[in-house]
C-alpha atoms as a PDB file:
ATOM      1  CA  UNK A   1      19.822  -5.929  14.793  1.00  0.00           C
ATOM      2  CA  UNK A   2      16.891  -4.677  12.468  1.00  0.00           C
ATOM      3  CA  UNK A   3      15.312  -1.255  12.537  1.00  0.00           C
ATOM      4  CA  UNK A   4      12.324   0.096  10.816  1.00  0.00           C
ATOM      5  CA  UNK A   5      13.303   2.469   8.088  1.00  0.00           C
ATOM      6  CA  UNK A   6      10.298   3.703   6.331  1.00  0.00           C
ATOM      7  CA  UNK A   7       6.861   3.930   7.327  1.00  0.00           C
ATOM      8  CA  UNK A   8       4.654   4.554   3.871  1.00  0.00           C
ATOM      9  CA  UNK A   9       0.717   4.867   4.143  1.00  0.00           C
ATOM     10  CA  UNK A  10      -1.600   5.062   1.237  1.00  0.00           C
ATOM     11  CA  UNK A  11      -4.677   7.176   1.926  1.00  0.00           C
ATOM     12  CA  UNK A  12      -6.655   6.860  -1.516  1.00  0.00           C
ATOM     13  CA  UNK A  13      -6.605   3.067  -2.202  1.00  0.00           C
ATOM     14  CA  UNK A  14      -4.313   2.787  -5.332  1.00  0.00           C
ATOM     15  CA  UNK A  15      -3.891   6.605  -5.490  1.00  0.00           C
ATOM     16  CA  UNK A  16      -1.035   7.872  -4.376  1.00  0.00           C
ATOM     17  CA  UNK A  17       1.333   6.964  -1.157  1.00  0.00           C
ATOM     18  CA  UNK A  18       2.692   9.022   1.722  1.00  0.00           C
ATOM     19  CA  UNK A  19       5.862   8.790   3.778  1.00  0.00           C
ATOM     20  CA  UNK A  20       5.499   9.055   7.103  1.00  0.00           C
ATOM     21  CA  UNK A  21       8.245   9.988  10.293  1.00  0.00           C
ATOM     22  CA  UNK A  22       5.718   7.866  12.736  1.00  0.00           C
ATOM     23  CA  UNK A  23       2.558   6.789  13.271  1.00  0.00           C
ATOM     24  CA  UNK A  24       0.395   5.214  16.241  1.00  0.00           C
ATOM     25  CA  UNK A  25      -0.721   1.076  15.464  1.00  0.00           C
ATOM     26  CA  UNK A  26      -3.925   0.468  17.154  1.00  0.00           C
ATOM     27  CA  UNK A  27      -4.819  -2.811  18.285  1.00  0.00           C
ATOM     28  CA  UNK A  28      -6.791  -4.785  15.506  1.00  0.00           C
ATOM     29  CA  UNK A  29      -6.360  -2.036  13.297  1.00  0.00           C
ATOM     30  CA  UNK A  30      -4.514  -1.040  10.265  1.00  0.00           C
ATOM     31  CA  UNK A  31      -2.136   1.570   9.876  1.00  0.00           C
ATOM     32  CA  UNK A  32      -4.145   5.065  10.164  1.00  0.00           C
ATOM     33  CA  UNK A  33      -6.014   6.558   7.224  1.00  0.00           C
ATOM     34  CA  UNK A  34      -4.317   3.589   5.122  1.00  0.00           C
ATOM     35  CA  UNK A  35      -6.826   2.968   2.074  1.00  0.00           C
ATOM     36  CA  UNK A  36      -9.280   5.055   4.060  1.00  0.00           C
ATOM     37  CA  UNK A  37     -10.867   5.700   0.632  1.00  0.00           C
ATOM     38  CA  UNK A  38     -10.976   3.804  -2.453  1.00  0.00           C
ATOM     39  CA  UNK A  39     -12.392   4.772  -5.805  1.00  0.00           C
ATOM     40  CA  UNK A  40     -15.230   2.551  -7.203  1.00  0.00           C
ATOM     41  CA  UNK A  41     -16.141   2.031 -10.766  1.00  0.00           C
ATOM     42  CA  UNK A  42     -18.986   1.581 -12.619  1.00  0.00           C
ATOM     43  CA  UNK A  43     -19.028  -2.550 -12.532  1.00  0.00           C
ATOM     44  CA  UNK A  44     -18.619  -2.579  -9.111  1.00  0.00           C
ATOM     45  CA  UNK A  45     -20.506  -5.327  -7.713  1.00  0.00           C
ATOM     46  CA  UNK A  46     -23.029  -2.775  -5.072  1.00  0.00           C
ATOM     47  CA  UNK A  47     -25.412  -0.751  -5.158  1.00  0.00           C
ATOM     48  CA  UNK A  48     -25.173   3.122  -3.671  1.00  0.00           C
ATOM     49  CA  UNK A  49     -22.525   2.797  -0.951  1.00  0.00           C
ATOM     50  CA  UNK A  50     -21.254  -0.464   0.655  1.00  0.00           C
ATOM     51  CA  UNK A  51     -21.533  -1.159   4.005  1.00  0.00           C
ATOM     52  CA  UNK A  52     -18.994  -3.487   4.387  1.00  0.00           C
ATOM     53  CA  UNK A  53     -15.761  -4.248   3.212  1.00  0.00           C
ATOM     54  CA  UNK A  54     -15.350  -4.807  -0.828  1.00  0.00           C
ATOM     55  CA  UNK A  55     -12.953  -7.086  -2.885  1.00  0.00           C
ATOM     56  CA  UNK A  56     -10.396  -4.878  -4.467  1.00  0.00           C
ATOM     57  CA  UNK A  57     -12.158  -5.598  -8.198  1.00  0.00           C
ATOM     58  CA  UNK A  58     -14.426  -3.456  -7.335  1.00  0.00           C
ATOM     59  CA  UNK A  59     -12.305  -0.021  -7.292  1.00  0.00           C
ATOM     60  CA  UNK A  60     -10.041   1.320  -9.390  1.00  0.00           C
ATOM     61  CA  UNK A  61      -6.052  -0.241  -9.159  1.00  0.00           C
ATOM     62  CA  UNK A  62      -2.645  -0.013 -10.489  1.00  0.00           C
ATOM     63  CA  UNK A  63      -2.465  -2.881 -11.819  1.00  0.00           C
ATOM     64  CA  UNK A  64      -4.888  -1.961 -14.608  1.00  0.00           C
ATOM     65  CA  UNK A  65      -4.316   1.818 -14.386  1.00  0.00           C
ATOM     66  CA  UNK A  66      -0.258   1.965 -14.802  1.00  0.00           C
ATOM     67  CA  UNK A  67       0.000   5.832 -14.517  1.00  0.00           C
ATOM     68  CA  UNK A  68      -1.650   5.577 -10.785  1.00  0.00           C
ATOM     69  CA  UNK A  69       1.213   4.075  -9.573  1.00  0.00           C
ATOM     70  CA  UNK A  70       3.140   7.431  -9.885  1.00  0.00           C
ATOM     71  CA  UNK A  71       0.476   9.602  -7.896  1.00  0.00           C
ATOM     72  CA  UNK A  72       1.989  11.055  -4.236  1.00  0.00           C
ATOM     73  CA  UNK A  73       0.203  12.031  -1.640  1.00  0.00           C
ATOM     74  CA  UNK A  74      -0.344  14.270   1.672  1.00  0.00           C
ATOM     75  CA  UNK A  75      -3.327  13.758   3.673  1.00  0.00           C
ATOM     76  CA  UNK A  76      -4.036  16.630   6.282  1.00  0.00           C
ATOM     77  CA  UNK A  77      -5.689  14.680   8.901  1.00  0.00           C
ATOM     78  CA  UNK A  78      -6.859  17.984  11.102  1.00  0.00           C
ATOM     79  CA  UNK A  79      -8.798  18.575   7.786  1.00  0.00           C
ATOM     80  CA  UNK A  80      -9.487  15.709   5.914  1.00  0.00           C
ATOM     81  CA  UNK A  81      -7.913  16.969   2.829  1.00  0.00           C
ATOM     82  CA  UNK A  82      -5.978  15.171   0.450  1.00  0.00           C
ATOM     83  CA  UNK A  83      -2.982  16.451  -1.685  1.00  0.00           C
ATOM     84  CA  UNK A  84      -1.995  14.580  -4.419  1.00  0.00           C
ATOM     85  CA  UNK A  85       0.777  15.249  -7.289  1.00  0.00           C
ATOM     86  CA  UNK A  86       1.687  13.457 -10.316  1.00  0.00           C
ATOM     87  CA  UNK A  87       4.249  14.462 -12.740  1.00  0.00           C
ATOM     88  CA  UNK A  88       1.531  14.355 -15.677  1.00  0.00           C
ATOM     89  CA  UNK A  89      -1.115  16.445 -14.262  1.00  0.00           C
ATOM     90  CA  UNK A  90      -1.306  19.372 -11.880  1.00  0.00           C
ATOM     91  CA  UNK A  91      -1.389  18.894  -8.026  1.00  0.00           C
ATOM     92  CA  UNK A  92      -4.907  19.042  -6.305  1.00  0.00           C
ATOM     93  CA  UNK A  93      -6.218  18.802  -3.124  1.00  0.00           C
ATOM     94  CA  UNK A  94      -9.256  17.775  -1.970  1.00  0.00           C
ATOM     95  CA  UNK A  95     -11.697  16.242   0.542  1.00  0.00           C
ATOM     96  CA  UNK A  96     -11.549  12.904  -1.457  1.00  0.00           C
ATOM     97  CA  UNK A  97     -15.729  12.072  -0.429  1.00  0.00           C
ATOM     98  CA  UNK A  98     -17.190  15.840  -0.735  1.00  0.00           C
ATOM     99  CA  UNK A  99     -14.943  16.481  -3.626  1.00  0.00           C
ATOM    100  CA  UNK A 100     -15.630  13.383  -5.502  1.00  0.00           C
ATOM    101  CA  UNK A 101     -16.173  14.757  -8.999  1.00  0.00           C
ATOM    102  CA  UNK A 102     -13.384  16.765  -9.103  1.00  0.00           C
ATOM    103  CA  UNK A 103     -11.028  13.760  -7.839  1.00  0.00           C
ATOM    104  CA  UNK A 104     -12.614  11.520 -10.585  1.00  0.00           C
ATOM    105  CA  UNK A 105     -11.958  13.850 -13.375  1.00  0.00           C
ATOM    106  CA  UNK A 106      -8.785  14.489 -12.065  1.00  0.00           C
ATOM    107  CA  UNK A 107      -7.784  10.450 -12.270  1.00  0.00           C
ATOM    108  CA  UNK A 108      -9.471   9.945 -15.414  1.00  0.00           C
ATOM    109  CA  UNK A 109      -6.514  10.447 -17.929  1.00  0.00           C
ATOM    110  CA  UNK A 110      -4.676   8.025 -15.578  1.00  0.00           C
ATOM    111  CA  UNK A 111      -7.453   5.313 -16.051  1.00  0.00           C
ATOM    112  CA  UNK A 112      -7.795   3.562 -19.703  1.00  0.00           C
ATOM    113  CA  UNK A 113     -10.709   4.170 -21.594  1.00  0.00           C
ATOM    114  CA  UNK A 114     -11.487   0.494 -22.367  1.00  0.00           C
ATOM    115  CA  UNK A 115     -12.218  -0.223 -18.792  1.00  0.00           C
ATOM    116  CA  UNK A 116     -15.393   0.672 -16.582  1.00  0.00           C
ATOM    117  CA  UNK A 117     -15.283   4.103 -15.732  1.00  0.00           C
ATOM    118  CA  UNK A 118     -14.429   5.695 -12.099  1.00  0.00           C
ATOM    119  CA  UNK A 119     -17.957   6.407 -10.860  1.00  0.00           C
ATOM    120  CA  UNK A 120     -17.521   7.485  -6.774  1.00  0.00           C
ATOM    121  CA  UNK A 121     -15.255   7.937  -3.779  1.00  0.00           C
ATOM    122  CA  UNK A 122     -16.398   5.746  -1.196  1.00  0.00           C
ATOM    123  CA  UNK A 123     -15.603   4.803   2.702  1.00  0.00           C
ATOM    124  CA  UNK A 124     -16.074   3.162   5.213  1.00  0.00           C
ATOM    125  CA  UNK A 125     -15.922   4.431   9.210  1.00  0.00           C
ATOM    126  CA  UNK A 126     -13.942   0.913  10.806  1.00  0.00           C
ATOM    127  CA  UNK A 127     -13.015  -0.546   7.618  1.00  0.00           C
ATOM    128  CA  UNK A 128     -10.034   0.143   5.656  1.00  0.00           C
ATOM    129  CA  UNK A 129     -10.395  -1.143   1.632  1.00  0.00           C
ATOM    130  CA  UNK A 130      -7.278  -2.758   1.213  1.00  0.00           C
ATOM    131  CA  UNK A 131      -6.602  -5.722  -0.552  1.00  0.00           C
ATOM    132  CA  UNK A 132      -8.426  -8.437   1.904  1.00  0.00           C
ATOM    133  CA  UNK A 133     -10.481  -7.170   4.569  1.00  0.00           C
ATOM    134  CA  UNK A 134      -8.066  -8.437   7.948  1.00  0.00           C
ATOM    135  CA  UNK A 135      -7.119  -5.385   9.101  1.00  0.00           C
ATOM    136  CA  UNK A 136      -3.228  -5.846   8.318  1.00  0.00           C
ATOM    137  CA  UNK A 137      -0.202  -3.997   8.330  1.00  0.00           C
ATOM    138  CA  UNK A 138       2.407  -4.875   5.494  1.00  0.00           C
ATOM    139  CA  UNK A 139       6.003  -5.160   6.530  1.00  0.00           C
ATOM    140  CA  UNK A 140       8.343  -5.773   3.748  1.00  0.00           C
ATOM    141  CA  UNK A 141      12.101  -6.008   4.004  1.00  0.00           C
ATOM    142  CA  UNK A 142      15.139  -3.894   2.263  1.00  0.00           C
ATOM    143  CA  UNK A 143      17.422  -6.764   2.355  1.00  0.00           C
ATOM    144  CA  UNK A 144      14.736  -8.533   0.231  1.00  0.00           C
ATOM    145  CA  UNK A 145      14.041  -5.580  -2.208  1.00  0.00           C
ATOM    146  CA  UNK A 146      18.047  -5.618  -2.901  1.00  0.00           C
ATOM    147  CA  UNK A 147      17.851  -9.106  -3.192  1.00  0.00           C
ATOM    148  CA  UNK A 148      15.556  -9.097  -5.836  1.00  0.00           C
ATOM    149  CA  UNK A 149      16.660  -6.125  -7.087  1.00  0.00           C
ATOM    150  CA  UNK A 150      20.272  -7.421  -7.606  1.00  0.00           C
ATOM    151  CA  UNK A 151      18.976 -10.588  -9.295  1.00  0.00           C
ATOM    152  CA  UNK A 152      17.130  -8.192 -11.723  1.00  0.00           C
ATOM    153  CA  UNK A 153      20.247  -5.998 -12.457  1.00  0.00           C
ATOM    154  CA  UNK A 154      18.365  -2.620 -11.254  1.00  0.00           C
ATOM    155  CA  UNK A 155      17.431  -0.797  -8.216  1.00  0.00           C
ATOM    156  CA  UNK A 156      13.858  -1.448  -7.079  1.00  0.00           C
ATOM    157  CA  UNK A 157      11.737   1.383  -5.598  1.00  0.00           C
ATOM    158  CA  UNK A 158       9.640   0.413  -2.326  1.00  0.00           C
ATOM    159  CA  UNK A 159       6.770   2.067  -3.746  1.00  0.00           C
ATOM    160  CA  UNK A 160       6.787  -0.608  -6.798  1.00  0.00           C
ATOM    161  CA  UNK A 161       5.421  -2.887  -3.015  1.00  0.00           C
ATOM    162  CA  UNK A 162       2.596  -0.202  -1.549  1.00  0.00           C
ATOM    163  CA  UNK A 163       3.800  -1.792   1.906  1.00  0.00           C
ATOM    164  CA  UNK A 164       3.889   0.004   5.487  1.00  0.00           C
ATOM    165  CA  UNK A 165       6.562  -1.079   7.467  1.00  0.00           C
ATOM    166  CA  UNK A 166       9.743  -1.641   6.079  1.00  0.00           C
ATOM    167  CA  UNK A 167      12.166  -3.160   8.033  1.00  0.00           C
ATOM    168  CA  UNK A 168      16.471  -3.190   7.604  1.00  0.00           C
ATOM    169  CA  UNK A 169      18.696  -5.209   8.677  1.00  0.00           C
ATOM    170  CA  UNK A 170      16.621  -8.806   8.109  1.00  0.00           C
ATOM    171  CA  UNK A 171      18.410 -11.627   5.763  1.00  0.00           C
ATOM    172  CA  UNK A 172      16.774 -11.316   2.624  1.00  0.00           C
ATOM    173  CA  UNK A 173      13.260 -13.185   3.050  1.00  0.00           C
ATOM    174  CA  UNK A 174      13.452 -14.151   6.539  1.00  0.00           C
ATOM    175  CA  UNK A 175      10.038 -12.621   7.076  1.00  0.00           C
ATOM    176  CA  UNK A 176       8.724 -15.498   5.612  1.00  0.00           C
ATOM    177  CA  UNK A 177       9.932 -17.353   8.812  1.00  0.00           C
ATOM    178  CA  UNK A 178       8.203 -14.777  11.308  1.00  0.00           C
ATOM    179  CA  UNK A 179       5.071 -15.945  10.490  1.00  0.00           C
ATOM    180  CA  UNK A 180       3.031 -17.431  13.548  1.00  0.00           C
ATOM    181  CA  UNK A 181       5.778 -15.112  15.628  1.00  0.00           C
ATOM    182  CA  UNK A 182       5.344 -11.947  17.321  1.00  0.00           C
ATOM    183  CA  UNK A 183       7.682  -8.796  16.365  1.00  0.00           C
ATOM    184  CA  UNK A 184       8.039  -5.432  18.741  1.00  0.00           C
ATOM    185  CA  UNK A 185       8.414  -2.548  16.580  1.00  0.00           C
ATOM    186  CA  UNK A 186       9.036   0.672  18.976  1.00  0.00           C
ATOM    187  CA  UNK A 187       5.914   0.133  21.450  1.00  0.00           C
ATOM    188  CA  UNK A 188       3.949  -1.752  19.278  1.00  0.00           C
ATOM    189  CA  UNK A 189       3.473  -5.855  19.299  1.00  0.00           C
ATOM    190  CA  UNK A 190       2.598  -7.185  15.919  1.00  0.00           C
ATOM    191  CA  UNK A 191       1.792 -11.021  14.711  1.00  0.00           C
ATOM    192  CA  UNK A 192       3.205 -12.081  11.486  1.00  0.00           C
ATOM    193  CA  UNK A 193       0.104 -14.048  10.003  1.00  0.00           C
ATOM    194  CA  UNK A 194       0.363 -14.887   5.840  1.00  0.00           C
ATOM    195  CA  UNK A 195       3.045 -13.947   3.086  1.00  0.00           C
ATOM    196  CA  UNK A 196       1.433 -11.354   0.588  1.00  0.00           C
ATOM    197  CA  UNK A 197       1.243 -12.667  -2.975  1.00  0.00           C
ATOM    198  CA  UNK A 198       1.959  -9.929  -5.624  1.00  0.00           C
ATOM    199  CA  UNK A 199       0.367  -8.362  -8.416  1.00  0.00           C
ATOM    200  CA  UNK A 200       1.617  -6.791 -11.922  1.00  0.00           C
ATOM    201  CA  UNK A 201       1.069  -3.741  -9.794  1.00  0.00           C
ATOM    202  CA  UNK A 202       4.510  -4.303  -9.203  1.00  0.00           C
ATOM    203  CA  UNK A 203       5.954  -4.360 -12.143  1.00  0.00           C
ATOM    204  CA  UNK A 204       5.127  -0.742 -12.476  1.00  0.00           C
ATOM    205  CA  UNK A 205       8.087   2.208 -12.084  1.00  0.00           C
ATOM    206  CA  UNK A 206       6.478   5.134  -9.293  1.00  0.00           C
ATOM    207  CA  UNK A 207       8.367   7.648 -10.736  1.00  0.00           C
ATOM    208  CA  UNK A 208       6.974   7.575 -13.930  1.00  0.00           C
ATOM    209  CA  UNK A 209       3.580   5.334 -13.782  1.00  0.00           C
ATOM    210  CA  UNK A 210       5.400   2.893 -16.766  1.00  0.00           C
ATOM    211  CA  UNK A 211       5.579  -0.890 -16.938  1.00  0.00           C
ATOM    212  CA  UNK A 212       9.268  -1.212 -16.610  1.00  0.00           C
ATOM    213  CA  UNK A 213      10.610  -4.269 -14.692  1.00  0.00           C
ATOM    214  CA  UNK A 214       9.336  -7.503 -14.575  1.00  0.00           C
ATOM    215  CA  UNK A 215       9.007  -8.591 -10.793  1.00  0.00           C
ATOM    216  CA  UNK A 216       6.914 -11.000 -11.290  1.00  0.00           C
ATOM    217  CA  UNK A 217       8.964 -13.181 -13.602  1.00  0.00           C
ATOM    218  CA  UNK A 218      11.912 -12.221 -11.468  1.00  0.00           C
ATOM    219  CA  UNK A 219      10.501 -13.122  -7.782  1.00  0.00           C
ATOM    220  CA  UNK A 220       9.302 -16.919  -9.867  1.00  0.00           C
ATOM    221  CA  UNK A 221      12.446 -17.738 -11.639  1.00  0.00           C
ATOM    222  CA  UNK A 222      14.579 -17.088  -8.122  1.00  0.00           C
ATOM    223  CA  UNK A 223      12.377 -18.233  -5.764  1.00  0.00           C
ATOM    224  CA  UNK A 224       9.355 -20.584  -7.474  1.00  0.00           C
ATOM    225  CA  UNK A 225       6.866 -18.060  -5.889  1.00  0.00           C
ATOM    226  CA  UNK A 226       5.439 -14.456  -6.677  1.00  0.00           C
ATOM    227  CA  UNK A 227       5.411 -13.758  -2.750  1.00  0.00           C
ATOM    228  CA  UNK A 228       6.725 -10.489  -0.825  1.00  0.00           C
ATOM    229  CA  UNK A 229       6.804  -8.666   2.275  1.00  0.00           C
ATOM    230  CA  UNK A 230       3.673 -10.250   4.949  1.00  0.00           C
ATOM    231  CA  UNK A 231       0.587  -9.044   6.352  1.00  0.00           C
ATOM    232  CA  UNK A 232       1.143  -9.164  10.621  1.00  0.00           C
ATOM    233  CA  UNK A 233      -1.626  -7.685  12.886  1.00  0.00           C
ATOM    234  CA  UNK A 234      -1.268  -5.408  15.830  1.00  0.00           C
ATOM    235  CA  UNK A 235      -1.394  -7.025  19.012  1.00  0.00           C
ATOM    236  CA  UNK A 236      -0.825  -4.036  21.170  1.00  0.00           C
ATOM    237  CA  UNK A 237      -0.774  -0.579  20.636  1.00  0.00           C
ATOM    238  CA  UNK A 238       2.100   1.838  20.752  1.00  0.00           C
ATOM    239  CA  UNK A 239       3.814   4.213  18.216  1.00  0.00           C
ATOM    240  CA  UNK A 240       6.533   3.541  15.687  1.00  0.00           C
ATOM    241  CA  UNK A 241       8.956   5.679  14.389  1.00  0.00           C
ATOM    242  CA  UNK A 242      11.713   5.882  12.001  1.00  0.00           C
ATOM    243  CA  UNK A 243      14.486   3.772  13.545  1.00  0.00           C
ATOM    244  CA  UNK A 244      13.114   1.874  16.007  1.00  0.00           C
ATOM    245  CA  UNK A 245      14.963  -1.491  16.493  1.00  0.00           C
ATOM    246  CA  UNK A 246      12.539  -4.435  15.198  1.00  0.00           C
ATOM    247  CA  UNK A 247      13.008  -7.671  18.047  1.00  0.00           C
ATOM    248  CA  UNK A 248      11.332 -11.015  17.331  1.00  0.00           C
ATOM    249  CA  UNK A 249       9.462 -11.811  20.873  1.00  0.00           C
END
């Protein structure tokens, strides 16, 4: 039997991730306040603020911005407050929309100079900014991450993945074959839709916000692909929680 062992949201798209204890999944939603905000830059392709949901070029990311991928964070939801800490820079927290400035010069010495500068916080009130705009939850698997992580030689962080669910107790990769199925995680129903192609985002260590393993290659050379964890939607409501058993409906 599988359970779910870590539930991980991301409040500031590409700035910083939380672990969470549990969390409600709405129907045709993602998980709460995941990518709530993201952090656009000055060739981002609107004008003002969008009104709809944006391709991830358009913000600020990891993948370009190595040091990101270190940032943690706490979001307060009672307030609206954000606390993030990186082990370069002091901890602040801040109302990521209202305090925009201040959250902007905070990231800047984690963004390279030779690429267009942070410019504004934005969000949106139904749409989440992650990667495409179905409103997914990840769910990745531990016996994958060892699996790759074994082929590599090195233990792999789940942070390196920026998923939501992880699950334990799966074969290594059987999510791919969940896809089309329906899962039960604690009272929620989820429907495992598409695998989720990766990024050198992931190549990154969280700890320290350095290039430092090459998943990429790794994930190609063993398996012919560059594809990890999978994007399933909710399909009725309910909480999870840290150790709920995972079924296949």
């Amino acid at each position: 039997m599988s359970h779910l062992a870590h539930i991980v949201r991301h409040p500031i798209k590409s700035v910083g991730y939380e672990v969470l204890q549990s969390a409600p999944l709405s129907e045709g939603r993602v998980l709460p306040f995941d990518r709530h905000w993201a952090v656009a830059h000055e060739a981002a392709r609107f004008d003002g603020r969008p009104t709809e949901w944006m391709a991830k070029g358009n913000f600020i990311r990891g993948v370009a911005g190595h040091p990101l991928m270190a940032v943690k964070a706490a979001l307060n939801e009672i307030n609206a407050t954000v606390t993030l800490a990186h082990p370069e820079a002091e901890t602040i927290t801040v109302q990521p929309i209202e305090d925009g400035p201040a959250l902007i010069d905070w990231l800047r010495p984690f963004w390279p100079d030779n690429r267009p500068a942070p410019t504004q916080v934005i969000s949106l009130k139904d749409q989440a900014m992650t990667d495409v705009p179905d409103p997914y939850v990840a769910i990745l698997s531990l016996g994958s991450l060892q699996a790759l992580g074994d082929r590599m030689g090195r233990d792999l962080s789940i942070h390196r993945f920026r998923g939501n669910l992880w699950t334990e107790g799966w074969p290594p990769f059987a999510e791919f074959d969940l896809i089309g199925k329906t899962i039960r995680i604690g009272a929620a129903e989820l429907k495992v839709e598409t695998r989720i192609t990766r990024c050198q985002a992931t190549t990154v260590n969280p700890e320290t916000g350095h290039c430092d393993a090459d998943t990429l290659a790794a994930l190609n050379a063993a398996y012919g692909h560059q594809d990890f964890g999978v994007y399933a939607r909710v399909v009725k409501s309910g909480t999870v929680t840290i150790n709920d058993m995972v079924e296949t409906l």
